[in-house]
N, C-alpha and C. Protein backbone atom coordinates (compact mmCIF):
# COMPACT_ATOMS: atom_id res chain seq x y z
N UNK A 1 158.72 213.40 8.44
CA UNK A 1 159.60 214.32 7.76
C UNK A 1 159.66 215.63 8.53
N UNK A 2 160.68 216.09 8.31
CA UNK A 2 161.11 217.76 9.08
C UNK A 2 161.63 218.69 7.96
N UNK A 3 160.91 219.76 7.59
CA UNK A 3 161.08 220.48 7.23
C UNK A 3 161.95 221.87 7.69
N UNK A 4 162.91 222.03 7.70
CA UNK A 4 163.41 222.91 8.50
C UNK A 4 163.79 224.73 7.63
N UNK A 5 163.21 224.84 6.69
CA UNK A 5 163.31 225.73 6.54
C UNK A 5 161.76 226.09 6.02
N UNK A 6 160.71 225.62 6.88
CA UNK A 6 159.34 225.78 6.99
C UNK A 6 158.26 226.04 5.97
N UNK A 7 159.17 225.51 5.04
CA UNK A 7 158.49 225.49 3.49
C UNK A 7 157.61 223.97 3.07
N UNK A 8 156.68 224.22 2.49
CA UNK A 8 156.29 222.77 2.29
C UNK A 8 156.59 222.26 1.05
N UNK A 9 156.67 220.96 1.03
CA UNK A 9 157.07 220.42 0.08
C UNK A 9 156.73 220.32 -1.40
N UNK A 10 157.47 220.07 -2.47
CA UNK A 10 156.61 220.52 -3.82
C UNK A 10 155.68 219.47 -4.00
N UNK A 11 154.21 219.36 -4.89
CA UNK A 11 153.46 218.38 -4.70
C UNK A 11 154.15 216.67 -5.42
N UNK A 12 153.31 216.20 -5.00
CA UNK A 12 154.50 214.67 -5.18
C UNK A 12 153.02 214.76 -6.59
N UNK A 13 153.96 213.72 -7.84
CA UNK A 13 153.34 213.08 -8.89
C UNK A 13 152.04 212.64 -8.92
N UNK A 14 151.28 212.93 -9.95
CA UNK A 14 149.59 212.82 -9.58
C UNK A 14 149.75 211.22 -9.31
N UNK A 15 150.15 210.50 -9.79
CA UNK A 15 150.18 208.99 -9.62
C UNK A 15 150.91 208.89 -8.00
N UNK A 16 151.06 209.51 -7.28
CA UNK A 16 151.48 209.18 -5.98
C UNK A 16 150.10 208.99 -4.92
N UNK A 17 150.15 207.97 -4.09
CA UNK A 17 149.52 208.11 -2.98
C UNK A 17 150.50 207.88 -1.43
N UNK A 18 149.51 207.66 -0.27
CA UNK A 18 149.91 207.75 0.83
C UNK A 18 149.17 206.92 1.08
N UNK A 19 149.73 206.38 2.62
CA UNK A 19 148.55 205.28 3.42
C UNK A 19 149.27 205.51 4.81
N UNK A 20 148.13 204.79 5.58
CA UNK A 20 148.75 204.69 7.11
C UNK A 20 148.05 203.53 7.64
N UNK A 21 148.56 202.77 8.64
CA UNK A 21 147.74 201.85 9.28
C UNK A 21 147.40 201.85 10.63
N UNK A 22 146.16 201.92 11.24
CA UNK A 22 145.97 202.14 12.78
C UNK A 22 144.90 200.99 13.03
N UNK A 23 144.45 201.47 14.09
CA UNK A 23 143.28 200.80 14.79
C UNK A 23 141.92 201.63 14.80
N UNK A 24 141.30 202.09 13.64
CA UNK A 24 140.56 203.11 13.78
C UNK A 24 138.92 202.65 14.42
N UNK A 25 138.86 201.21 14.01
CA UNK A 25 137.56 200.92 15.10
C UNK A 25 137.33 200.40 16.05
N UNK A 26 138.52 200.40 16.94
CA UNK A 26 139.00 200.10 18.27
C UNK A 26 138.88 198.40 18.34
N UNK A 27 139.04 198.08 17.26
CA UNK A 27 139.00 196.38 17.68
C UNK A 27 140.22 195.59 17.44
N UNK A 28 141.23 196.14 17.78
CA UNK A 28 142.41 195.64 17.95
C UNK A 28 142.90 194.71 16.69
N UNK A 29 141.85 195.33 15.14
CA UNK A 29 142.65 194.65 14.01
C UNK A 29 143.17 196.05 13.27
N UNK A 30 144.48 195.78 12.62
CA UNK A 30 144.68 197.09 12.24
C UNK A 30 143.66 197.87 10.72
N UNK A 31 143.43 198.96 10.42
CA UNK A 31 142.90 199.27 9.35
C UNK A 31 143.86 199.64 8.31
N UNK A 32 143.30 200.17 7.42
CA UNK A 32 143.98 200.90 6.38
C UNK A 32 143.45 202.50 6.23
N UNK A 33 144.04 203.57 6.38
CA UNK A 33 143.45 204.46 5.36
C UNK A 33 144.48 205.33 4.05
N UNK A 34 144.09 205.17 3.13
CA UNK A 34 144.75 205.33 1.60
C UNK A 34 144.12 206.88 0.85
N UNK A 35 145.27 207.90 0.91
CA UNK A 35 145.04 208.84 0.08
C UNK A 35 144.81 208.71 -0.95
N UNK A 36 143.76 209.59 -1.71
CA UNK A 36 143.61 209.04 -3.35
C UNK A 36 143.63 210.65 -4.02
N UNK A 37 144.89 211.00 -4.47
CA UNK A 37 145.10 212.36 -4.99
C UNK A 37 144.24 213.21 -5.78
N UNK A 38 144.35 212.04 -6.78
CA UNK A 38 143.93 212.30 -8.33
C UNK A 38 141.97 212.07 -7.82
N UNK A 39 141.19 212.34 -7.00
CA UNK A 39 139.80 212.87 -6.83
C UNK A 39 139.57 213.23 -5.50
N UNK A 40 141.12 213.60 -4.83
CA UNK A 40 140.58 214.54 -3.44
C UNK A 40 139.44 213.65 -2.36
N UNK A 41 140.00 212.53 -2.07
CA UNK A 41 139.36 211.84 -1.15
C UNK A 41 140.37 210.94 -0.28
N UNK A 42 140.01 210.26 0.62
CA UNK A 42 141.02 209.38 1.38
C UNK A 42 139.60 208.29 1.08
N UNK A 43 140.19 206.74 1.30
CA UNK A 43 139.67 205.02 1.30
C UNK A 43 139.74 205.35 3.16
N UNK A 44 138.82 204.84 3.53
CA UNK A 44 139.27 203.66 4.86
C UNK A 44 138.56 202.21 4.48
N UNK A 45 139.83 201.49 4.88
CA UNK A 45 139.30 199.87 4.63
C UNK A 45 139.48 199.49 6.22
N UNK A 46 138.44 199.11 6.72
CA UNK A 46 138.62 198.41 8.07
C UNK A 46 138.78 196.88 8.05
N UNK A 47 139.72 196.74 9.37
CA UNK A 47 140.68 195.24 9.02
C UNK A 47 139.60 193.63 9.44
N UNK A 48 139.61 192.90 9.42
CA UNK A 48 138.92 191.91 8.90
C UNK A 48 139.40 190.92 10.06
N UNK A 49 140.85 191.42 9.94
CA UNK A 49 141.84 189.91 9.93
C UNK A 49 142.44 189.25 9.55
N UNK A 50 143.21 188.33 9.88
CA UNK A 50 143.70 187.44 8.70
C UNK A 50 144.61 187.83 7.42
N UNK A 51 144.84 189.46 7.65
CA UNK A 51 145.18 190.12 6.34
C UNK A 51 143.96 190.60 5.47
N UNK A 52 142.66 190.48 5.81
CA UNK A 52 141.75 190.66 5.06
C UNK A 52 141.28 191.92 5.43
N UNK A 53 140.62 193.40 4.40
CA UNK A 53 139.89 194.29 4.83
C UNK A 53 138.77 194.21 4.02
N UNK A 54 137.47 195.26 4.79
CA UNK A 54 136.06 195.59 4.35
C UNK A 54 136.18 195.92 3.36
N UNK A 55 135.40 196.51 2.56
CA UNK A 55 134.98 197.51 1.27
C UNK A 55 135.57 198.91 1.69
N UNK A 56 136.10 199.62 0.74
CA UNK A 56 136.38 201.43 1.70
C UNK A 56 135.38 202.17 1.64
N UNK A 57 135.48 203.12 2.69
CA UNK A 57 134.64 204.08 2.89
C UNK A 57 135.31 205.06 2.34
N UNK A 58 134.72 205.63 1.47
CA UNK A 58 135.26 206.81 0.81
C UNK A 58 134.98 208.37 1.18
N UNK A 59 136.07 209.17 1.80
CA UNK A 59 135.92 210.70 2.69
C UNK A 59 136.46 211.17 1.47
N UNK A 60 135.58 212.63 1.62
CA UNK A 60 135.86 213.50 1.10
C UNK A 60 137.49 214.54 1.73
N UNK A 61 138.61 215.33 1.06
CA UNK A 61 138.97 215.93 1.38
C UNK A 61 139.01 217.54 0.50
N UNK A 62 140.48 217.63 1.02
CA UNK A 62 140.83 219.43 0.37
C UNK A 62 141.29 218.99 -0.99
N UNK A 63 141.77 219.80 -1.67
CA UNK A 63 141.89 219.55 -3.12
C UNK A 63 143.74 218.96 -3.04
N UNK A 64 143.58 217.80 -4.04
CA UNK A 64 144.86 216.58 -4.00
C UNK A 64 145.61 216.71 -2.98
N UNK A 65 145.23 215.68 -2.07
CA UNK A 65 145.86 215.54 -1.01
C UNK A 65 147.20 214.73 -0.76
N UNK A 66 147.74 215.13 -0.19
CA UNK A 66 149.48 214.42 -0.22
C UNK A 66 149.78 213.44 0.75
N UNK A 67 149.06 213.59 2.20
CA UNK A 67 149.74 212.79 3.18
C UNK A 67 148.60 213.00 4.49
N UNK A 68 149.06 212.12 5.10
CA UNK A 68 148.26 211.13 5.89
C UNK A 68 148.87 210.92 7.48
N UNK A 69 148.14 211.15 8.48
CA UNK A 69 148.63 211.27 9.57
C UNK A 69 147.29 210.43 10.91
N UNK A 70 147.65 209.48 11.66
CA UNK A 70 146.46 209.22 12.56
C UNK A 70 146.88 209.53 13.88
N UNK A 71 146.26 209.90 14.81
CA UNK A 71 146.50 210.51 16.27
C UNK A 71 145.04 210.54 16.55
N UNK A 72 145.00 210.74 18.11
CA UNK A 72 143.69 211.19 19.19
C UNK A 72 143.58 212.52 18.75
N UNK A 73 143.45 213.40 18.15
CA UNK A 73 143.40 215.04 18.05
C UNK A 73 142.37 215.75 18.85
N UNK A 74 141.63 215.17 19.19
CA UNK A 74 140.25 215.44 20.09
C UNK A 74 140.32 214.94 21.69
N UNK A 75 140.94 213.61 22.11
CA UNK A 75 141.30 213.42 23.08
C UNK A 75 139.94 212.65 23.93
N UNK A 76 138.91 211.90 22.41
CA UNK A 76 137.81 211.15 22.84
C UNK A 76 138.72 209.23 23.10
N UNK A 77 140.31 209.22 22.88
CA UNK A 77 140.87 207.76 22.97
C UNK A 77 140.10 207.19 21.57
N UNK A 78 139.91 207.69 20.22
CA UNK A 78 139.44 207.00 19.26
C UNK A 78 140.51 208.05 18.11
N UNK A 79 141.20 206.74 17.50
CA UNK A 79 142.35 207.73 16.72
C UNK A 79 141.25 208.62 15.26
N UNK A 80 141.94 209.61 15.15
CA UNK A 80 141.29 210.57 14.16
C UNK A 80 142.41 210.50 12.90
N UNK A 81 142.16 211.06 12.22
CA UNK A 81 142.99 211.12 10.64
C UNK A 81 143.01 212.52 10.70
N UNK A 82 144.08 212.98 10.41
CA UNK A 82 144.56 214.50 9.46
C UNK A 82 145.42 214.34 7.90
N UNK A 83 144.60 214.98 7.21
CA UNK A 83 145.19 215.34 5.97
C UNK A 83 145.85 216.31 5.70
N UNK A 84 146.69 216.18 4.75
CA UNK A 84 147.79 217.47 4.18
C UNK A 84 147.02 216.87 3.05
N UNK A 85 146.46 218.52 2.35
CA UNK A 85 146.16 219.18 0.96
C UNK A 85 147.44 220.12 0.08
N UNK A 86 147.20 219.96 -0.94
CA UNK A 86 147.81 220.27 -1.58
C UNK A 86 148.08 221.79 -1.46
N UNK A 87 147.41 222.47 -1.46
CA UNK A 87 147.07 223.99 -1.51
C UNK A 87 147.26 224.27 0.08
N UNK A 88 148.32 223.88 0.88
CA UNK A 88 148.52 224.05 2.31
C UNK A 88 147.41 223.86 2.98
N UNK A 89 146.63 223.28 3.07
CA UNK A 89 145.65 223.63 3.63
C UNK A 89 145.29 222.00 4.43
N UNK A 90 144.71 221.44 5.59
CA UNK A 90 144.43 220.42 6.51
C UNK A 90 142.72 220.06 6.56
N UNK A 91 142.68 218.42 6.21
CA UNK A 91 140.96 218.44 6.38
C UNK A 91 141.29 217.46 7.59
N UNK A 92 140.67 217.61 8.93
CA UNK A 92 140.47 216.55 10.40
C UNK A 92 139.75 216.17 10.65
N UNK A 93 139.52 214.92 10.06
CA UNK A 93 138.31 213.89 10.03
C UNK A 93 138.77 213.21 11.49
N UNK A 94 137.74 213.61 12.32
CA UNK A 94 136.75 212.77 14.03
C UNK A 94 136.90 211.60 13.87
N UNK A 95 137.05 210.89 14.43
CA UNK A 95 136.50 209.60 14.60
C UNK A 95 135.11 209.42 15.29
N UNK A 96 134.25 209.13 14.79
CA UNK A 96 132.79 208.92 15.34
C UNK A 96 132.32 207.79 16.55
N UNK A 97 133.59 207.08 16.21
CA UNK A 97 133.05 205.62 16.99
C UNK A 97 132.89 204.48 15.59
N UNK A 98 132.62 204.87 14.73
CA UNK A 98 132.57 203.54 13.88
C UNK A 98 133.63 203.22 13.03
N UNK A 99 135.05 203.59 12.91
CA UNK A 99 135.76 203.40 12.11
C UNK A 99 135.68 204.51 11.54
């Protein structure tokens, strides 16, 4: 999305989430990670296969988070996650190496 008059958007419905899908533990199955508004955390479910994922790992973020973004942000070649919070504000969860 483009915002062009550099305002952010009004918050979406507490019943809204977000997701994205990458490769976050470099093993060429894709993952999941799933905003969860309504207690200020993001899921990662790492992919299995087959269509199948792990159990989630549950991250902490900023208060009700809206949206979901994966990129290198660090530039270690292990994709990282950025969050959009509600209250303008960004939590940039590293990738460690394990998912």
């Amino acid at each position: 999305m483009v915002y062009t008059d550099g305002k952010m958007p009004p918050p979406r419905p507490e019943s809204d989430f977000d997701l994205i899908s990458a490769d976050f533990s470099g093993d060429h199955i894709p993952d999941l990670a799933i905003v969860n508004r309504g207690d200020s955390t993001i899921s990662v479910l790492l992919g299995l296969g087959g269509g199948n994922f792990g159990s989630p790992v549950i991250y902490a973020t900023g208060t009700a988070p809206t949206g979901i973004v994966a990129a290198d942000f660090n530039s270690d070649a292990k994709i990282d996650l950025a969050v959009l919070n509600q209250a303008d504000s960004l939590t940039l969860l590293l990738n460690g190496g394990n998912g």
